[in-house]
Protein backbone atom coordinates (compact mmCIF):
# COMPACT_ATOMS: atom_id res chain seq x y z
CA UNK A 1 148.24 96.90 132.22
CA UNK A 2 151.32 95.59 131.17
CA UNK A 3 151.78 92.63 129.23
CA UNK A 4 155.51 91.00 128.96
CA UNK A 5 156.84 90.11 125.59
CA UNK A 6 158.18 86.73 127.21
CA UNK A 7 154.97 85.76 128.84
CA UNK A 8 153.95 82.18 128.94
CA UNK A 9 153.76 79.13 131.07
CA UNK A 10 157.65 78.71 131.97
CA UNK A 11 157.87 82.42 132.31
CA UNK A 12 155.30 82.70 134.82
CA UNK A 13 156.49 79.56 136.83
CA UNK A 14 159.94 81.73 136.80
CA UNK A 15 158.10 85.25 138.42
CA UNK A 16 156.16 83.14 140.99
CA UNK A 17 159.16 81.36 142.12
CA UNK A 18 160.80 84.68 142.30
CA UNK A 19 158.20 86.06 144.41
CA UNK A 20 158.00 82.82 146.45
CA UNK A 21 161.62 83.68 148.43
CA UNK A 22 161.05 85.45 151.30
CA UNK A 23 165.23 86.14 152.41
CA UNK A 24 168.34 86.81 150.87
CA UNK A 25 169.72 82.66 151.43
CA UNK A 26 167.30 81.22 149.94
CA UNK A 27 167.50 84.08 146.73
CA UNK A 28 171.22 83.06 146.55
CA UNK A 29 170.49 79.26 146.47
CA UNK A 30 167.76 79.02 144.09
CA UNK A 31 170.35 81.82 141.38
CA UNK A 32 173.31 79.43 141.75
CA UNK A 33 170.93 76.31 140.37
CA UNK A 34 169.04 78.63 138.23
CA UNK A 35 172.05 80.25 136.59
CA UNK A 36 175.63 79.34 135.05
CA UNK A 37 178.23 81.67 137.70
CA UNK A 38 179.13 83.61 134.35
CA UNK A 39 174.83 84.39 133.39
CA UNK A 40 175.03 85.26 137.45
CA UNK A 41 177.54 87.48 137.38
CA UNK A 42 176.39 88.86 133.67
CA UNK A 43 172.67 89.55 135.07
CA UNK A 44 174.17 91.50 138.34
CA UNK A 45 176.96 93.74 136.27
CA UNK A 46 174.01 94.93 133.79
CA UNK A 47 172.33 95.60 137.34
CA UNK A 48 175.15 97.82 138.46
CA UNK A 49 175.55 99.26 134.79
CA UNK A 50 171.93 100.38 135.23
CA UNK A 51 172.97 102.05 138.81
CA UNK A 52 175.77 103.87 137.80
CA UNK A 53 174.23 105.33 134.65
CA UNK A 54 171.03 106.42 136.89
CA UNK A 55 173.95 108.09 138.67
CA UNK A 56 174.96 110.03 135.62
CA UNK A 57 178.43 108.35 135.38
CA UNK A 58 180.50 108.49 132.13
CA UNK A 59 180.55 105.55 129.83
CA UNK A 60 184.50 104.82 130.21
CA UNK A 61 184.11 105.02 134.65
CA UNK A 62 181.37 102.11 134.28
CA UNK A 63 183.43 99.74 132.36
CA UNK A 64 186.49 100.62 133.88
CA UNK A 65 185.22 99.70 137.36
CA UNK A 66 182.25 96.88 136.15
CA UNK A 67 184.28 95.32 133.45
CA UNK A 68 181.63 95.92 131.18
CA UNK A 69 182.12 96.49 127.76
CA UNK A 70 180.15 99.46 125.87
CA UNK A 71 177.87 97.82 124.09
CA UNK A 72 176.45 96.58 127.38
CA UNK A 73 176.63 99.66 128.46
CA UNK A 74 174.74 100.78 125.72
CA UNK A 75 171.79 98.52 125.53
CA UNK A 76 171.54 98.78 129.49
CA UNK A 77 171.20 102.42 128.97
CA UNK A 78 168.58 101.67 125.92
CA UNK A 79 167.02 99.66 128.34
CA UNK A 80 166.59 102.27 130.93
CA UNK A 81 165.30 105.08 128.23
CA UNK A 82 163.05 102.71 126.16
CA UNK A 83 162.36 99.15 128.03
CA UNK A 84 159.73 97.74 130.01
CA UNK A 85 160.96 100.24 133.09
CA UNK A 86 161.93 97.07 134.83
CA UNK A 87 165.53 98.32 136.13
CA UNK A 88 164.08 101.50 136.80
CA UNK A 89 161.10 100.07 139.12
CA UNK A 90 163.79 98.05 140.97
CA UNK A 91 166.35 101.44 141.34
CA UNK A 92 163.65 103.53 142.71
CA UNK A 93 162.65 100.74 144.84
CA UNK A 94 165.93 100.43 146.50
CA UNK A 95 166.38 104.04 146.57
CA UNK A 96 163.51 104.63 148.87
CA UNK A 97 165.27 101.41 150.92
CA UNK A 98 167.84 103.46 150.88
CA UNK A 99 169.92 100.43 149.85
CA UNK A 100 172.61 100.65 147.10
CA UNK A 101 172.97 97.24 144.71
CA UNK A 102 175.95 95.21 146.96
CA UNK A 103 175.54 96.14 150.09
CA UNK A 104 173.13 94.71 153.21
């Protein structure tokens, strides 16, 4: 079973929220009072960082077309090889979807 390293009661009112929204308006809504724009739009470029490398592109491609600099890069891709497998549950979810990050 796994156990997060951030579990407790705050964290857990955050997850069941999470899995509380039932469509994409309401998902929207509830990010833009949860989050700053700039932790928004931080949170979805390591999102598209973690894409693209699961794609097998180059370093220099992904932060010339996310912005992001390398050491994001970097511990997205640590992430991916030695984390919690969270991005990589989500990717393979979406892949089955058929449903690349950004578009309906």
């Amino acid at each position: 079973m796994f156990e997060p390293k951030v579990y407790n009661r705050q964290t857990e009112m955050l997850v069941d929220a999470i899995l509380s929204i039932d469509n994409r308006e309401d998902v929207y809504r509830f990010l833009e009072d949860l989050c700053t724009i700039p932790e928004l739009k931080s949170i979805a470029q390591r999102l598209d960082v973690a894409w693209r490398l699961r794609k097998k592109e180059t370093y220099q491609k992904i932060a010339e077309e996310t912005g992001a600099s390398s050491a994001t890069i970097s511990r997205v891709n640590r992430a991916l090889s030695y984390g919690a497998e969270g991005y990589n549950r989500v990717l393979d979810r979406m892949e089955m979807e058929e449903t690349e990050p950004g578009k309906e």
